[in-house]
C-alpha atoms as a PDB file:
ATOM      1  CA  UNK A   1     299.760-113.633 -26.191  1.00  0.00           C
ATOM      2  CA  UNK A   2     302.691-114.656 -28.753  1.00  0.00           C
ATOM      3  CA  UNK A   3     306.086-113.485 -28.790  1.00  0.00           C
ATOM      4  CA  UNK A   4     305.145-112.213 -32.500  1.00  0.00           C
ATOM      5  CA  UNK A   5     302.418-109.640 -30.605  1.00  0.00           C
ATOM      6  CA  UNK A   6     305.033-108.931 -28.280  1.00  0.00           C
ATOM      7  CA  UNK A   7     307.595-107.948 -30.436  1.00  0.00           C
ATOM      8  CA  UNK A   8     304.873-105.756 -33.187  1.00  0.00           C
ATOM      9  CA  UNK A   9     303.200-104.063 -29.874  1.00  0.00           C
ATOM     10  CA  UNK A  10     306.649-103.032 -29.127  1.00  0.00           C
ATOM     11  CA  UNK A  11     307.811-102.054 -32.573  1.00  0.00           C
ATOM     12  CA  UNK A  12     304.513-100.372 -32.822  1.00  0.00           C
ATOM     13  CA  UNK A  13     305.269 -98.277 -29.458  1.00  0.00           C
ATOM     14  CA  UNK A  14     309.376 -97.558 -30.262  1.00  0.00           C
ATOM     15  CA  UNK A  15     307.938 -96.102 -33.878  1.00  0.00           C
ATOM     16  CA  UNK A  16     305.076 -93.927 -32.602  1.00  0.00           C
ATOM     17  CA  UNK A  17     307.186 -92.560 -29.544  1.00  0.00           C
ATOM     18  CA  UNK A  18     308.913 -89.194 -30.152  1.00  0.00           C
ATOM     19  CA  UNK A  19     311.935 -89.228 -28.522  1.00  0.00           C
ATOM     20  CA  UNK A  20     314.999 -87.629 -29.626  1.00  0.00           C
ATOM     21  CA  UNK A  21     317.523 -90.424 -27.993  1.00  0.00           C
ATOM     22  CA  UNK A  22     319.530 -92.892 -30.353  1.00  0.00           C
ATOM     23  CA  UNK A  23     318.594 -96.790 -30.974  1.00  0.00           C
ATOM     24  CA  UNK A  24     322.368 -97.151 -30.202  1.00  0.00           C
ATOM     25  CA  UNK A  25     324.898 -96.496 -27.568  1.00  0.00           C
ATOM     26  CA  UNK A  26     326.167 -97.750 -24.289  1.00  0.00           C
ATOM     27  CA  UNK A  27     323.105 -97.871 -22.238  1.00  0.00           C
ATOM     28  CA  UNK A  28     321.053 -99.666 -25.006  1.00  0.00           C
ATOM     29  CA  UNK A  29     323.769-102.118 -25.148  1.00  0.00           C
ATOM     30  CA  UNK A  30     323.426-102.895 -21.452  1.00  0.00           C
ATOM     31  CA  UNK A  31     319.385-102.795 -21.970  1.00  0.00           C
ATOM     32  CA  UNK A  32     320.261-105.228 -24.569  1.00  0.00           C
ATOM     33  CA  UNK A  33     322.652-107.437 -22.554  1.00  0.00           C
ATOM     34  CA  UNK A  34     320.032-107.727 -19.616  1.00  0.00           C
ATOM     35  CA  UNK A  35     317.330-108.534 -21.837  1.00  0.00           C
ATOM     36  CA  UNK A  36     319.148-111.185 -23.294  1.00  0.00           C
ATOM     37  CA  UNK A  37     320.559-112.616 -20.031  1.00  0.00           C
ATOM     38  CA  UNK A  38     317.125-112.678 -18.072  1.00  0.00           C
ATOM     39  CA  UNK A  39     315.374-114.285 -20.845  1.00  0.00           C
ATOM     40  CA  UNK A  40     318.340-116.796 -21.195  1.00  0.00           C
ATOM     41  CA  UNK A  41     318.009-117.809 -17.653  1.00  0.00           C
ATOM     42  CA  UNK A  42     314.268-117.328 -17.500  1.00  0.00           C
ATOM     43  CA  UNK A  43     313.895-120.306 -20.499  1.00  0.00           C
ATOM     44  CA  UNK A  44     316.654-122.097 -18.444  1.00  0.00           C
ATOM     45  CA  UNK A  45     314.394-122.044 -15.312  1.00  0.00           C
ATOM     46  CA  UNK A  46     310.961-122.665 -16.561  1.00  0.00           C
ATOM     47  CA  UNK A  47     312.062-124.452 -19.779  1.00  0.00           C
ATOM     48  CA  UNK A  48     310.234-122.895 -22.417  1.00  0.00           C
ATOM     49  CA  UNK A  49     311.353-119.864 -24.017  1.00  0.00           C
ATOM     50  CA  UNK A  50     308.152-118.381 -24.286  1.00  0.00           C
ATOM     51  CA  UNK A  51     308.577-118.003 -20.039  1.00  0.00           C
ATOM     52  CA  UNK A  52     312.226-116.367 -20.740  1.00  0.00           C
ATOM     53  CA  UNK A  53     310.587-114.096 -23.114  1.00  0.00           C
ATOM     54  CA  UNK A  54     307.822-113.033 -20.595  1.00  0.00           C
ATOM     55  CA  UNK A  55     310.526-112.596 -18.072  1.00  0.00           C
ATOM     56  CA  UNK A  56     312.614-110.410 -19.961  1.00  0.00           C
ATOM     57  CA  UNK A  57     309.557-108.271 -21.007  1.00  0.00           C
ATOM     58  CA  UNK A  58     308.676-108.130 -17.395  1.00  0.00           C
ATOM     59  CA  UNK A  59     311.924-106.637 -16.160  1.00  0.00           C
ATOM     60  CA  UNK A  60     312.338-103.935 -18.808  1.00  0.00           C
ATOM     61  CA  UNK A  61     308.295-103.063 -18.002  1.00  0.00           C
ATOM     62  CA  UNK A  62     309.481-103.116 -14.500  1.00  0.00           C
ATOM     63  CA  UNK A  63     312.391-101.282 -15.016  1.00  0.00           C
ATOM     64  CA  UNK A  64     310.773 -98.216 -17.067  1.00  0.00           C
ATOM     65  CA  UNK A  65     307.972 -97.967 -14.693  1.00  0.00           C
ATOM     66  CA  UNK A  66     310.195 -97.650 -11.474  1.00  0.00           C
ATOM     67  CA  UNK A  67     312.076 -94.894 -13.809  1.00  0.00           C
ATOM     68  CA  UNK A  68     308.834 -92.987 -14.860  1.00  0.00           C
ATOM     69  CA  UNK A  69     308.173 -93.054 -10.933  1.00  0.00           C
ATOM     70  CA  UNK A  70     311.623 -91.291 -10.271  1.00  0.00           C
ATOM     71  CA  UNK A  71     312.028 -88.983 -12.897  1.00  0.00           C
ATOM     72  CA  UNK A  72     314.536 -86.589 -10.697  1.00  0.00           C
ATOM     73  CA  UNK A  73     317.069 -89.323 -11.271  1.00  0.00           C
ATOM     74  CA  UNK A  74     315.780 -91.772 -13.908  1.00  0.00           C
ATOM     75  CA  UNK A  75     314.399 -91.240 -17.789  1.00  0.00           C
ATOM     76  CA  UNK A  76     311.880 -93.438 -19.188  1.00  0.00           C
ATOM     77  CA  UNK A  77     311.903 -94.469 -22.333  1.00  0.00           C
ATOM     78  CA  UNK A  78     310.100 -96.923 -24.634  1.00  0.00           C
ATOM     79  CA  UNK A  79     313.516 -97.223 -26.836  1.00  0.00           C
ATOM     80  CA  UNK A  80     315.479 -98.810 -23.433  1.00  0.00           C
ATOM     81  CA  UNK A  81     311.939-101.135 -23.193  1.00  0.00           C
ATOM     82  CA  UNK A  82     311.942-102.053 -26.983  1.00  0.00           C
ATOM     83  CA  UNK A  83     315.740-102.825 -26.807  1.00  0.00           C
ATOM     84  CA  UNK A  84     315.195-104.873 -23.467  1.00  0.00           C
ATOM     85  CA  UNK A  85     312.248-107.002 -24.779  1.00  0.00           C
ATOM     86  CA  UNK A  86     314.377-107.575 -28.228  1.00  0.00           C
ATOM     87  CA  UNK A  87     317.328-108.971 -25.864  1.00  0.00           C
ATOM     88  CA  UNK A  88     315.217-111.114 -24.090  1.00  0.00           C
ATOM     89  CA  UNK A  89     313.704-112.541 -27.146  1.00  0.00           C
ATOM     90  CA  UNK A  90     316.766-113.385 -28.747  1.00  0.00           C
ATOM     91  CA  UNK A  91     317.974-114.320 -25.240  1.00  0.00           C
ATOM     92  CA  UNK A  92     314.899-116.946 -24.783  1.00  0.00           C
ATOM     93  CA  UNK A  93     315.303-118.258 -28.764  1.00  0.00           C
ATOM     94  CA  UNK A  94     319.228-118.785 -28.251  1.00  0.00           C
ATOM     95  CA  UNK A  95     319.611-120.165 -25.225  1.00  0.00           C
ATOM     96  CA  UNK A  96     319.815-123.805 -26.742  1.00  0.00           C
ATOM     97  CA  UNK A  97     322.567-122.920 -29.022  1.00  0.00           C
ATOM     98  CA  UNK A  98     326.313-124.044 -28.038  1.00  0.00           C
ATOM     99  CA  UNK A  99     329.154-122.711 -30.179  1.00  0.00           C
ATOM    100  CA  UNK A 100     332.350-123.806 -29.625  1.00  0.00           C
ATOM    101  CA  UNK A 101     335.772-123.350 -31.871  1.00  0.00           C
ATOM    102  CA  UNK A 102     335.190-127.149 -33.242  1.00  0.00           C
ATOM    103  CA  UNK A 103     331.203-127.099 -33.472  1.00  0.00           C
ATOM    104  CA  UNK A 104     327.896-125.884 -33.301  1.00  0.00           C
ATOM    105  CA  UNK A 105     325.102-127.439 -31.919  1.00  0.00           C
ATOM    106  CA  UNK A 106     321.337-127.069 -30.497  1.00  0.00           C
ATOM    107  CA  UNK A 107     319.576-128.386 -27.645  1.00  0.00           C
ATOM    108  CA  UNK A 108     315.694-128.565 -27.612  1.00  0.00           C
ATOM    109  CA  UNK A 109     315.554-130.037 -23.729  1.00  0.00           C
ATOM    110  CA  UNK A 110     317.187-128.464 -21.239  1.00  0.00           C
END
């Protein structure tokens, strides 16, 4: 499986789902943010960003199905997925990148 079919299964699933909550606000950002850092570190471990990607998609699967199994304190949601897996894409595809105030640069070997 590709990180393309990754990303249009989960566009696919955040279109169809009917839920009333917004793409934006504080706890997407922090589904965003943990995306993004476990599929930073998970390219950084395994080096290959398809592995980050996997692991970021893991942990927002994980994380929605240990809410859907507490529902008196937890709400799933395929949006808080979809935003998760997007942050741990770009987290995996950027993790090379340095930016400093003098330069840019990239990094293929870690």
């Amino acid at each position: 499986m590709t990180y393309r079919t990754i990303v249009a299964a989960l566009l696919c699933a955040s279109i169809t789902t009917a839920q009333a909550e917004a793409w934006t606000g504080a706890d997407k950002t922090m589904h965003f943010g943990v995306g993004a850092a476990i599929g930073s570190a998970g390219t950084l471990i395994f080096k290959n960003p398809n592995a980050g990607l996997a692991l970021g998609v893991a942990a927002g699967a994980a994380k929605e199905a240990y809410d859907a199994q507490h529902r008196d304190a937890h709400t799933p949601s395929m949006k808080d997925f979809a935003v998760t897996a997007f942050g741990a894409f770009l987290g995996s595809r950027l993790t090379g990148w340095v930016i400093t105030p003098r330069s840019v640069s990239y990094r293929t070997k870690f």
